[in-house]
N, C-alpha and C. Protein backbone atom coordinates (compact mmCIF):
# COMPACT_ATOMS: atom_id res chain seq x y z
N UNK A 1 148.74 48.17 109.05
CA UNK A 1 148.96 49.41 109.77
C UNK A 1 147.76 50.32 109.56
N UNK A 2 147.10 51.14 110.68
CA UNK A 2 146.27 51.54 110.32
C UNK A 2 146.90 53.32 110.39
N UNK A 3 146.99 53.87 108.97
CA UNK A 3 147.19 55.12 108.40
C UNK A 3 146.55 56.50 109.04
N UNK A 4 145.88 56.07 109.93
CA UNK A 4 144.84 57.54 110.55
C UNK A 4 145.59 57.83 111.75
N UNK A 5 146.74 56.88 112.25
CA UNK A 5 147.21 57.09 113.42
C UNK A 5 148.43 57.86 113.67
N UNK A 6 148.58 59.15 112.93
CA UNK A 6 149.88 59.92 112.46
C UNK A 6 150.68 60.37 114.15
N UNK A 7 152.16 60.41 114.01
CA UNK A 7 152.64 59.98 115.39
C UNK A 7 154.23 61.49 114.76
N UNK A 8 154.53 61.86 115.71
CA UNK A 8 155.94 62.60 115.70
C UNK A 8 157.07 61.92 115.87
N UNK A 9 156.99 60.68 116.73
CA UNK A 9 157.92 60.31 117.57
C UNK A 9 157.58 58.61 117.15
N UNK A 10 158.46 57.98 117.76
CA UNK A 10 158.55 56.60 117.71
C UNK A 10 157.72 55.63 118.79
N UNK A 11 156.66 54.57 118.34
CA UNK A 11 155.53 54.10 119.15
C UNK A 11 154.47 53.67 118.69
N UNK A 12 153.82 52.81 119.16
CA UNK A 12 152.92 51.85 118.45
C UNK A 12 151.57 52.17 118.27
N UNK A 13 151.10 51.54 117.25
CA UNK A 13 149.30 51.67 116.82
C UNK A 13 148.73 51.91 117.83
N UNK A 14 147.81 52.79 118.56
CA UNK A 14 147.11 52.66 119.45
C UNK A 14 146.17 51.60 118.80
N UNK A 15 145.84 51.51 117.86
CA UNK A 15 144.65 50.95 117.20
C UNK A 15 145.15 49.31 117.36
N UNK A 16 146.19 48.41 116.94
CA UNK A 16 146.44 47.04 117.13
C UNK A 16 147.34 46.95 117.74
N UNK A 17 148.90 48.11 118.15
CA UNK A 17 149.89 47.59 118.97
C UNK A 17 150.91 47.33 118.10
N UNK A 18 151.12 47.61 116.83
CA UNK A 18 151.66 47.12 116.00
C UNK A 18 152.81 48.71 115.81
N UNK A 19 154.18 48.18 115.73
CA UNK A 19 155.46 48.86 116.04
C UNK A 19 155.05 50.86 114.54
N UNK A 20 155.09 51.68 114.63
CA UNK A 20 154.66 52.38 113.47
C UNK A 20 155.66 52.91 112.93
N UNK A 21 155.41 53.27 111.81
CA UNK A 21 157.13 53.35 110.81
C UNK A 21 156.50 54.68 110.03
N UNK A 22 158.03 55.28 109.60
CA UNK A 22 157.69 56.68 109.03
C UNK A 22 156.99 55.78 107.47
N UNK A 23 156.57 57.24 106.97
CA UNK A 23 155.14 56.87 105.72
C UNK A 23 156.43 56.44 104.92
N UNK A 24 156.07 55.62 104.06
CA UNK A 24 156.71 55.25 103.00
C UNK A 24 158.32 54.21 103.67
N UNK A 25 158.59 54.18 104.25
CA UNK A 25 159.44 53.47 105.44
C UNK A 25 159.23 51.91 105.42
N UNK A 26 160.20 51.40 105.58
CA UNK A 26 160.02 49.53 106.01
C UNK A 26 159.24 49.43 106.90
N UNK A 27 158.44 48.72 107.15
CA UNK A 27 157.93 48.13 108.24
C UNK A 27 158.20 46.79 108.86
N UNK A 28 158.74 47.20 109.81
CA UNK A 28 159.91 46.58 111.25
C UNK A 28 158.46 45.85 111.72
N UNK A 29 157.46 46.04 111.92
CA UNK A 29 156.90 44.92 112.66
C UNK A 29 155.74 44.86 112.27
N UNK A 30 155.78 44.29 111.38
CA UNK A 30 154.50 43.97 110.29
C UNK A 30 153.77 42.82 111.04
N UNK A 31 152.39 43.06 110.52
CA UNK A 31 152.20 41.97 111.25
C UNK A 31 151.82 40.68 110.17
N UNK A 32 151.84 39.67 110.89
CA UNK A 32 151.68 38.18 110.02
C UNK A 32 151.12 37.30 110.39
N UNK A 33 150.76 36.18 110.01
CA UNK A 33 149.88 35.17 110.04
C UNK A 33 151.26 33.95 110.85
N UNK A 34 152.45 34.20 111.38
CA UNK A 34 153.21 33.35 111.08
C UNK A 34 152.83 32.93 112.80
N UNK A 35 152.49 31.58 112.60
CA UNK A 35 152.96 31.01 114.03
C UNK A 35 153.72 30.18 114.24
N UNK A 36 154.97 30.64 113.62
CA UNK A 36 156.01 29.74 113.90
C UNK A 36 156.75 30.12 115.45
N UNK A 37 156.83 31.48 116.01
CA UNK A 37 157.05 31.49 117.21
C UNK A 37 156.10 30.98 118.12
N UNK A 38 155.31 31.12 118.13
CA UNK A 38 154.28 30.63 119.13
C UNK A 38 154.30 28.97 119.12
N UNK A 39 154.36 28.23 118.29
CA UNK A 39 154.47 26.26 117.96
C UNK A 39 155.74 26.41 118.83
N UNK A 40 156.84 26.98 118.72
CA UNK A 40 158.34 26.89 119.24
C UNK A 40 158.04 26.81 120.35
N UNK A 41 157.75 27.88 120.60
CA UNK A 41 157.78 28.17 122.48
C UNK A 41 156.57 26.91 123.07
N UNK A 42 155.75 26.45 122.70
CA UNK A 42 154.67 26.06 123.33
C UNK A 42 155.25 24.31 122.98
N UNK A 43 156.30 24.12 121.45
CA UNK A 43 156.72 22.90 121.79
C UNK A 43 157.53 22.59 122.48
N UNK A 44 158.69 23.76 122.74
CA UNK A 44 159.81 23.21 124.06
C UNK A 44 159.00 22.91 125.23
N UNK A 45 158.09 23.81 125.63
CA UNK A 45 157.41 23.91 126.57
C UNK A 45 157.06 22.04 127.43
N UNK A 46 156.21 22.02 125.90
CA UNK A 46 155.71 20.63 126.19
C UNK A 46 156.79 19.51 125.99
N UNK A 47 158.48 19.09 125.20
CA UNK A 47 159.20 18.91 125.43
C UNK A 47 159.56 18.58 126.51
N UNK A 48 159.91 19.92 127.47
CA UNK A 48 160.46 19.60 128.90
C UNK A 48 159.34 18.86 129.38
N UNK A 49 157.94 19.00 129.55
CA UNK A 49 156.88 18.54 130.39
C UNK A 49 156.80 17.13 130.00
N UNK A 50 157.20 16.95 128.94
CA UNK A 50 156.73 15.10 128.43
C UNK A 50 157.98 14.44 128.75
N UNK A 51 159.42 15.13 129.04
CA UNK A 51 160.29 14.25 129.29
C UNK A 51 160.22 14.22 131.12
N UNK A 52 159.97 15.34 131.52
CA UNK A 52 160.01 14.97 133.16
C UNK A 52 158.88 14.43 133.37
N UNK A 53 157.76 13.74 132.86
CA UNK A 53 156.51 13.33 133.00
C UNK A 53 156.77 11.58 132.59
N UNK A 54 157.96 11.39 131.52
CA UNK A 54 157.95 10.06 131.53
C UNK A 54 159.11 9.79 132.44
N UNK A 55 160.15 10.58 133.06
CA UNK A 55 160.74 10.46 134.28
C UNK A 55 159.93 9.74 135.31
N UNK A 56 158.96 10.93 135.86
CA UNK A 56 158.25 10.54 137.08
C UNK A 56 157.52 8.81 136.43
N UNK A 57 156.92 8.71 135.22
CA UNK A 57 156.01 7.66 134.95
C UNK A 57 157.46 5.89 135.18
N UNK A 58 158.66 6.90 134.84
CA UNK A 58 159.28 5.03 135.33
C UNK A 58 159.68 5.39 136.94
N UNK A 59 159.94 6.60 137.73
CA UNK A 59 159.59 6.12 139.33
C UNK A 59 158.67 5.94 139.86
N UNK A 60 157.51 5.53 138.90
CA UNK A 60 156.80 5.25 139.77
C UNK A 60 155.36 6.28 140.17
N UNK A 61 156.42 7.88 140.16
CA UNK A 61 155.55 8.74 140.82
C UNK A 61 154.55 9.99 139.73
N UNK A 62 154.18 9.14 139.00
CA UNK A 62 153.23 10.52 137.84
C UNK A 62 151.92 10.43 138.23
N UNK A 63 151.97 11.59 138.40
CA UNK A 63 150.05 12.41 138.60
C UNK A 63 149.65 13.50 137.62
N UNK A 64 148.77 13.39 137.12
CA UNK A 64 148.26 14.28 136.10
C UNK A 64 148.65 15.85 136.47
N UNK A 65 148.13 16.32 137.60
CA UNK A 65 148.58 17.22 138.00
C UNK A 65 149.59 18.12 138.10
N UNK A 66 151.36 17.09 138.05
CA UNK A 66 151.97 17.20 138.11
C UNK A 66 152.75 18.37 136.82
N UNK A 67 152.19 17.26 135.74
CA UNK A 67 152.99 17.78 134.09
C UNK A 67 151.74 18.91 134.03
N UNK A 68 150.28 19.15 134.59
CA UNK A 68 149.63 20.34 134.36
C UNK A 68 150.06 21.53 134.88
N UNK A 69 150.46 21.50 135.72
CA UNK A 69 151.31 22.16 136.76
C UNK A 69 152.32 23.13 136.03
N UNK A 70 153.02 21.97 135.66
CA UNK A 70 154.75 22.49 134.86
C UNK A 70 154.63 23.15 133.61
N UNK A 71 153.55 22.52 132.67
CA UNK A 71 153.31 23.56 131.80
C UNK A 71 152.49 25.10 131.80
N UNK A 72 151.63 25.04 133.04
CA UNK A 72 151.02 26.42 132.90
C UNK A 72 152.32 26.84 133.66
N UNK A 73 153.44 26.57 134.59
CA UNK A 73 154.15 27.07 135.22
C UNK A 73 155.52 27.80 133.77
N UNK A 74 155.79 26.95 132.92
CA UNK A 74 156.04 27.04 131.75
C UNK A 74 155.95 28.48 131.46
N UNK A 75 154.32 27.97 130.74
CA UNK A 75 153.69 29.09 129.79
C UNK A 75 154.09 30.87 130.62
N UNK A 76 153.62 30.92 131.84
CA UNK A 76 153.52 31.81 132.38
C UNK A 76 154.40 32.36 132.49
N UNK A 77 156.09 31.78 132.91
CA UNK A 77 157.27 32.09 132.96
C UNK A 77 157.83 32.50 131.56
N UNK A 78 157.18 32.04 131.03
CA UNK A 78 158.17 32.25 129.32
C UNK A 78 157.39 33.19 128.80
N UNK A 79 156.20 32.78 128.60
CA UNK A 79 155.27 34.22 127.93
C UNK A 79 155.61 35.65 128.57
N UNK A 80 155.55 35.35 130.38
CA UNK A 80 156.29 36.67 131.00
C UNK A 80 157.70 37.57 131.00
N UNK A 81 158.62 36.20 130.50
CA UNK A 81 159.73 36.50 130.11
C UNK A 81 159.71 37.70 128.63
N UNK A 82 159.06 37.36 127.75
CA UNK A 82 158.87 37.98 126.41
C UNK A 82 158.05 39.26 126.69
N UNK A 83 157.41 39.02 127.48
CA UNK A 83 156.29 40.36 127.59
C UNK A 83 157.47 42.05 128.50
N UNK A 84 157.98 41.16 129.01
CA UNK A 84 159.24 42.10 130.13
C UNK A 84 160.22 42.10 129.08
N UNK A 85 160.80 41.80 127.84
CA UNK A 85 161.65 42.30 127.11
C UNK A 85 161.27 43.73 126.63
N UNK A 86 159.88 44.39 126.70
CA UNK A 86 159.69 45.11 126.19
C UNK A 86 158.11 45.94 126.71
N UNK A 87 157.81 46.10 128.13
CA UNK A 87 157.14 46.41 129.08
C UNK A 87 156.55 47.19 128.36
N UNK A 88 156.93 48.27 127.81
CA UNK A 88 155.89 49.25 127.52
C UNK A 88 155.12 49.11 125.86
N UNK A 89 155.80 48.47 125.62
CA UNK A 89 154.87 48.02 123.69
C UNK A 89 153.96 46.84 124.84
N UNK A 90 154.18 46.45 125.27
CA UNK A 90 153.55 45.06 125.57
C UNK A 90 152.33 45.63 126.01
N UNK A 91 152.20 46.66 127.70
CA UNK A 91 151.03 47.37 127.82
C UNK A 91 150.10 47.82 126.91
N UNK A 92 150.83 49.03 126.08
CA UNK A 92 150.06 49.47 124.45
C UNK A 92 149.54 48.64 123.89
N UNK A 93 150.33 47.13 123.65
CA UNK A 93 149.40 46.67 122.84
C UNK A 93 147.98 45.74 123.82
N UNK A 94 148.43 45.00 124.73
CA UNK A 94 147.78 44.65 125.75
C UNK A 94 146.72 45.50 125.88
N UNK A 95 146.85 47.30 126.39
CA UNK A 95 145.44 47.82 126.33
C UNK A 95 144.43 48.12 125.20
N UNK A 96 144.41 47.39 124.19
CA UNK A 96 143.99 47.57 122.80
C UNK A 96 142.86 45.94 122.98
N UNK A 97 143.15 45.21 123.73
CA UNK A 97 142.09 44.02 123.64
C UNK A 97 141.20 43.57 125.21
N UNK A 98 142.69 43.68 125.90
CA UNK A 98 142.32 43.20 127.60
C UNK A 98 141.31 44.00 127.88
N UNK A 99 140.08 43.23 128.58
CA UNK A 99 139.20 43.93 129.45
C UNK A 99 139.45 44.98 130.56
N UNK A 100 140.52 44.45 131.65
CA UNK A 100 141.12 45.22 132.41
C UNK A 100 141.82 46.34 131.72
N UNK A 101 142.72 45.78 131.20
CA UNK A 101 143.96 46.93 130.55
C UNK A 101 143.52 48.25 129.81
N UNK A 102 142.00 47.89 129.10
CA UNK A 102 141.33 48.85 128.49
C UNK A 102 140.67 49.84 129.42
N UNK A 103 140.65 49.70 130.29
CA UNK A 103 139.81 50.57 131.56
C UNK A 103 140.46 50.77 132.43
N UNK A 104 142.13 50.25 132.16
CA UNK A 104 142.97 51.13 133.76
C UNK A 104 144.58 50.28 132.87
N UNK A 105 144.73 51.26 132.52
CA UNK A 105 146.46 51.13 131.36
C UNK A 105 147.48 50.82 132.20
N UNK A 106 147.57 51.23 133.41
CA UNK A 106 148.70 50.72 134.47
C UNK A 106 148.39 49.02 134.24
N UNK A 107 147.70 48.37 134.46
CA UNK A 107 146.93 46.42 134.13
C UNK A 107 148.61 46.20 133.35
N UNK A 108 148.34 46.68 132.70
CA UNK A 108 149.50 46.19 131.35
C UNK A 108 150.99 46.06 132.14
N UNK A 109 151.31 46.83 132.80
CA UNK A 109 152.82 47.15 133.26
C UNK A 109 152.72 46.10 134.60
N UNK A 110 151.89 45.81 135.04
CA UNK A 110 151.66 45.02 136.06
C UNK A 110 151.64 43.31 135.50
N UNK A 111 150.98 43.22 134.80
CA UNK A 111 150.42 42.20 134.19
C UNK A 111 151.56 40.36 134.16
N UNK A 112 152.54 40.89 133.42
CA UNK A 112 153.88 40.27 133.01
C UNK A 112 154.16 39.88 134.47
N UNK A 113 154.07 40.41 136.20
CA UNK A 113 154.57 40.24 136.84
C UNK A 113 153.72 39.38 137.94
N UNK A 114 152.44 39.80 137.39
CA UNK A 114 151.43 38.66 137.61
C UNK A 114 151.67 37.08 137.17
N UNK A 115 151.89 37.16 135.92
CA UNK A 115 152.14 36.20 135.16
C UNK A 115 153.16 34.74 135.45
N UNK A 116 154.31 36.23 135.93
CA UNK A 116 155.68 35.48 136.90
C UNK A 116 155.09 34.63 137.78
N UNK A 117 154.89 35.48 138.91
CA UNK A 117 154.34 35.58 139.76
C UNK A 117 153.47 33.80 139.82
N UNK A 118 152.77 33.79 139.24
CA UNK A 118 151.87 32.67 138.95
C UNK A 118 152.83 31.65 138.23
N UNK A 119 153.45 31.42 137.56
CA UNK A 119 154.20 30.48 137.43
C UNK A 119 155.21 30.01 137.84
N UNK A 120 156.13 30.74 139.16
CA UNK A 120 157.13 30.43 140.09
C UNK A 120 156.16 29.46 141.29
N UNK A 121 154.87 30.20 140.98
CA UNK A 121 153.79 29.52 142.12
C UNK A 121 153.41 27.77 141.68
N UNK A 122 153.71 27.36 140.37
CA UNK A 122 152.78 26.76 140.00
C UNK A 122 154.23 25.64 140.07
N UNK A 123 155.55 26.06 139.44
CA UNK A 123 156.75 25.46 139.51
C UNK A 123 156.88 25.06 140.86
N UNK A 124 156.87 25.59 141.89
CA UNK A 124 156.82 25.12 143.14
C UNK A 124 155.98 24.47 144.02
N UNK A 125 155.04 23.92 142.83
CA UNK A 125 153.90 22.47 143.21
C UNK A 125 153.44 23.49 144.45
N UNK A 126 153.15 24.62 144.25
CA UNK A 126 151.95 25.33 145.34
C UNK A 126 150.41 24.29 144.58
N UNK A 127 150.29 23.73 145.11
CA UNK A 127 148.68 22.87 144.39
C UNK A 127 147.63 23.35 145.60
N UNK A 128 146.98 25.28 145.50
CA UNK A 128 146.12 25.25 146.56
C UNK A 128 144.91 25.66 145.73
N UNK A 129 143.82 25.85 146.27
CA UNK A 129 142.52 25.85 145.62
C UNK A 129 142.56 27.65 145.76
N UNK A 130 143.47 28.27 145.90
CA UNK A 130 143.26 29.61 145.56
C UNK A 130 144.27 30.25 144.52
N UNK A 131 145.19 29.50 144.49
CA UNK A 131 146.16 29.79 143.52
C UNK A 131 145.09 29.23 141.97
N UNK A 132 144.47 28.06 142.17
CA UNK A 132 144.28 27.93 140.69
C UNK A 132 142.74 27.97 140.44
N UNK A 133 141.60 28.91 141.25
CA UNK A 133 140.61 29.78 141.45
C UNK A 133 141.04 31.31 140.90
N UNK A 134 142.23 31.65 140.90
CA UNK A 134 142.95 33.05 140.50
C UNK A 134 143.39 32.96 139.20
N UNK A 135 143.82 31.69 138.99
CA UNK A 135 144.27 31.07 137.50
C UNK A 135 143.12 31.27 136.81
N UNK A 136 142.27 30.85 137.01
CA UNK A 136 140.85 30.70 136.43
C UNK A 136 140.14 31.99 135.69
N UNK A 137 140.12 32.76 136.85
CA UNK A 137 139.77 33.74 136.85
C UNK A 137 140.22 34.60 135.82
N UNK A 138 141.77 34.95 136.00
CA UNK A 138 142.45 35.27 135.27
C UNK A 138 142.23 35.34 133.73
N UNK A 139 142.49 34.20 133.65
CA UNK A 139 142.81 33.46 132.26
C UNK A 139 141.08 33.40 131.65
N UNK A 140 140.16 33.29 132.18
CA UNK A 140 138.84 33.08 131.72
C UNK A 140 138.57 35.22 131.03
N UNK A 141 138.96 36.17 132.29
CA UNK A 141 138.48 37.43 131.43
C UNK A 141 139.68 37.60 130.76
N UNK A 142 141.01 36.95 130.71
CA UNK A 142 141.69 37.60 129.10
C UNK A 142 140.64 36.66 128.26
N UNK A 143 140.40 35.33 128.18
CA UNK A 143 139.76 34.73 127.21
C UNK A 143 139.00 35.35 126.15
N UNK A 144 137.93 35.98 127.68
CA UNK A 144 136.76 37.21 127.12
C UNK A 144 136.92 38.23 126.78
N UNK A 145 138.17 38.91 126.93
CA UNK A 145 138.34 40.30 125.95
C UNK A 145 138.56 40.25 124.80
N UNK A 146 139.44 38.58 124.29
CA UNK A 146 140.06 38.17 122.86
C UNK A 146 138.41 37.78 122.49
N UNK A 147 138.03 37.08 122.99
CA UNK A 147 136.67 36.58 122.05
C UNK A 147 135.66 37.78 121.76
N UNK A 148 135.98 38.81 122.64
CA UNK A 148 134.74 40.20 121.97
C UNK A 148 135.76 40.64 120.87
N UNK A 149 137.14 41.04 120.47
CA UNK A 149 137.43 40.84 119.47
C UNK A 149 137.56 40.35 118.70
N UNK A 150 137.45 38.95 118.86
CA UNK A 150 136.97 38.11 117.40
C UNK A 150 136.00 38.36 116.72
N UNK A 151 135.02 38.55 117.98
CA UNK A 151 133.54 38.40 117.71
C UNK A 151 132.92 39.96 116.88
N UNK A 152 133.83 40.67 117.20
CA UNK A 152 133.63 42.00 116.24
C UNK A 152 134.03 42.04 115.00
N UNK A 153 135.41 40.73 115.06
CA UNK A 153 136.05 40.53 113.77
C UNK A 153 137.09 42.14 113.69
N UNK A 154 137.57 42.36 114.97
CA UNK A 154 138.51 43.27 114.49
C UNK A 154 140.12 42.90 114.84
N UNK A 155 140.79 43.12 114.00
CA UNK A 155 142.15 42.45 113.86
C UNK A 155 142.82 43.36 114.67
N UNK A 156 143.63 42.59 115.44
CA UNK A 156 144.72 42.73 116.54
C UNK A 156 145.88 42.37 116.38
N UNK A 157 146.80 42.45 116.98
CA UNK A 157 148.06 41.77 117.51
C UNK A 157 148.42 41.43 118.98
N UNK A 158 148.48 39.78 118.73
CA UNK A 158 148.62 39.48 120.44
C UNK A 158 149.70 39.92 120.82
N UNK A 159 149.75 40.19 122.28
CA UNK A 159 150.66 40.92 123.35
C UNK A 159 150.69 39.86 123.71
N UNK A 160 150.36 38.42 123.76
CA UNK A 160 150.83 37.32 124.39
C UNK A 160 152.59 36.98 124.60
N UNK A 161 153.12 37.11 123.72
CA UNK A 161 154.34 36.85 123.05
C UNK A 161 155.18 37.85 123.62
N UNK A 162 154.73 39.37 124.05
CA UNK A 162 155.10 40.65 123.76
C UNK A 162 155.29 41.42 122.87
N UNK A 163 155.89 42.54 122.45
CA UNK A 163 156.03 42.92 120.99
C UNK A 163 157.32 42.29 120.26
N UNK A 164 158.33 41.54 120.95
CA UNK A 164 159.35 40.78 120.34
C UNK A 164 158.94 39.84 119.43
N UNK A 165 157.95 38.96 119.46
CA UNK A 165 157.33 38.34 118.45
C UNK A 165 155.65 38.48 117.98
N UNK A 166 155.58 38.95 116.91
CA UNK A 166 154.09 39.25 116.22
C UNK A 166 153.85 37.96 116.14
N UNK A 167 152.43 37.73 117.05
CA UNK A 167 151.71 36.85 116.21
C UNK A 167 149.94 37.67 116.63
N UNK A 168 149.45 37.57 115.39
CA UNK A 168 148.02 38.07 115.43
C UNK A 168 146.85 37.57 116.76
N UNK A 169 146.33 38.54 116.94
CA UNK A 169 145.44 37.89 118.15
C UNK A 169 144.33 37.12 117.02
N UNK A 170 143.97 35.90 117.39
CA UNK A 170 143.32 34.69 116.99
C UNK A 170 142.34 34.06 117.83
N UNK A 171 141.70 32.78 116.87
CA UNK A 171 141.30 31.71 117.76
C UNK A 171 142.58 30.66 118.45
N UNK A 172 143.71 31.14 118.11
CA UNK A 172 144.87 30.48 118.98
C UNK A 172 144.78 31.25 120.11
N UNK A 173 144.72 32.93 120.12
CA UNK A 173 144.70 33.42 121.73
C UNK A 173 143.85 32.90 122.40
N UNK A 174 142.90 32.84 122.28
CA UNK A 174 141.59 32.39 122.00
C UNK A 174 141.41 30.68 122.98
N UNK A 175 142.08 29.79 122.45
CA UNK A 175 142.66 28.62 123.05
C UNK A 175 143.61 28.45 124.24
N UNK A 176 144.45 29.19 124.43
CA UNK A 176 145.52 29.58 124.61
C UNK A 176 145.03 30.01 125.98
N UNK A 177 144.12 31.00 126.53
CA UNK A 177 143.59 31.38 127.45
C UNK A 177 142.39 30.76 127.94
N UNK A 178 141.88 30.50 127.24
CA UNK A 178 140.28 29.11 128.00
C UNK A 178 141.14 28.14 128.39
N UNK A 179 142.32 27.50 127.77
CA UNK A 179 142.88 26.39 128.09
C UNK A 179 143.47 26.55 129.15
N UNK A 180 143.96 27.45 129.23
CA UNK A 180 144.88 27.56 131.11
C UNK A 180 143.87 27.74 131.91
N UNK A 181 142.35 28.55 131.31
CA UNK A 181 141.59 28.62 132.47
C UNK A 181 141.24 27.02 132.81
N UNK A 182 140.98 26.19 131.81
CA UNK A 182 140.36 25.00 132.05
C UNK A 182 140.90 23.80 132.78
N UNK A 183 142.25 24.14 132.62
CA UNK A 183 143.63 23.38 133.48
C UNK A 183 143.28 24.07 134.56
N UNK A 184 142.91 25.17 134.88
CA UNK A 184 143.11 25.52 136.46
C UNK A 184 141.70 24.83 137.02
N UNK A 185 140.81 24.85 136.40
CA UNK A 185 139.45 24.38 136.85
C UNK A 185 139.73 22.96 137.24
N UNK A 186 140.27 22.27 136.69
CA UNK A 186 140.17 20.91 136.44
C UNK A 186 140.98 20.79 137.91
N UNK A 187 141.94 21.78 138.29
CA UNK A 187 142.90 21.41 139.37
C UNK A 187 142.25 21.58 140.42
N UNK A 188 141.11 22.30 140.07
CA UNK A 188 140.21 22.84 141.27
C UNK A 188 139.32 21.58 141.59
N UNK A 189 139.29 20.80 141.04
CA UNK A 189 138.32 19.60 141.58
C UNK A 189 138.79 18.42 142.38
């Protein structure tokens, strides 16, 4: 928690996004090293994708594309799901790293619906060269806002998750966002 950020009312670090508690008080949303939510969500994820992937592989009908598809369609839906439990910590903390979000704070409240948005697209085998040119895009400048904070070495908390689950912004966000950009690239060829 960073201590310089004295508040009247109830609301998060401007500084990492992180939930703020009266002085001397529990702290409700500490942050941690734990990525046990993040393995969960990203193993059901891949779960569903490896069992409808060896579905399609005994009819016959599996294309790579297919299970790439379902998991960024996945990720996007579920990460968006978590980020909309709690819209406005999610922005706060979101404008503390995002390139966009840092230079126009509305990004944040929008963002989650983008997210939807893109993975109802991706669930519905839309396979067009502008849907996953936008993916790209996307996912390549969050990449770059997390890597200028690495690269400063200043500690965050990802808004990936939303504020329902802390997990620290990392070289997992870090992955996490080049990798969807790189799935979209790859779809692009």
């Amino acid at each position: 928690m960073h201590g310089e950020i004295p508040s009247d009312t109830p609301g998060y670090c401007l500084i990492c996004g992180m939930t703020l508690v009266e002085a001397g008080g529990s702290v409700v949303g500490k942050e941690s090293d734990d990525y046990t939510p993040l393995v969960t969500v990203i193993g059901l994820i891949l779960a569903v994708i490896f069992t409808v992937g060896f579905r399609d592989h005994l009819a016959g009908a599996f294309s790579w594309h297919m299970p790439m598809m379902s998991f960024m369609a996945g990720m996007f839906i579920v990460f968006a799901g978590f980020k909309l439990l709690d819209l406005k910590g999610f922005a706060e903390g979101y404008a503390t790293y995002d390139l966009v979000a840092e230079k126009w704070y509305g990004y944040g409240y929008i963002y989650p619906f983008v997210e939807l948005t893109l993975g109802l697209l991706y669930l519905g085998g839309m396979n067009t060269f502008w849907l996953h040119l936008f993916t790209f895009v996307l996912m390549s400048i969050n990449g770059l806002g997390v890597a200028i904070k690495l690269f400063k070495k200043q500690k965050f908390q990802c808004a990936c998750l939303g504020t329902f689950l802390k997990v620290p912004l990392t070289k997992v966000s870090l992955v996490e966002n080049f990798g969807m950009a790189l799935m979209a690239l790859y779809m692009l060829m």
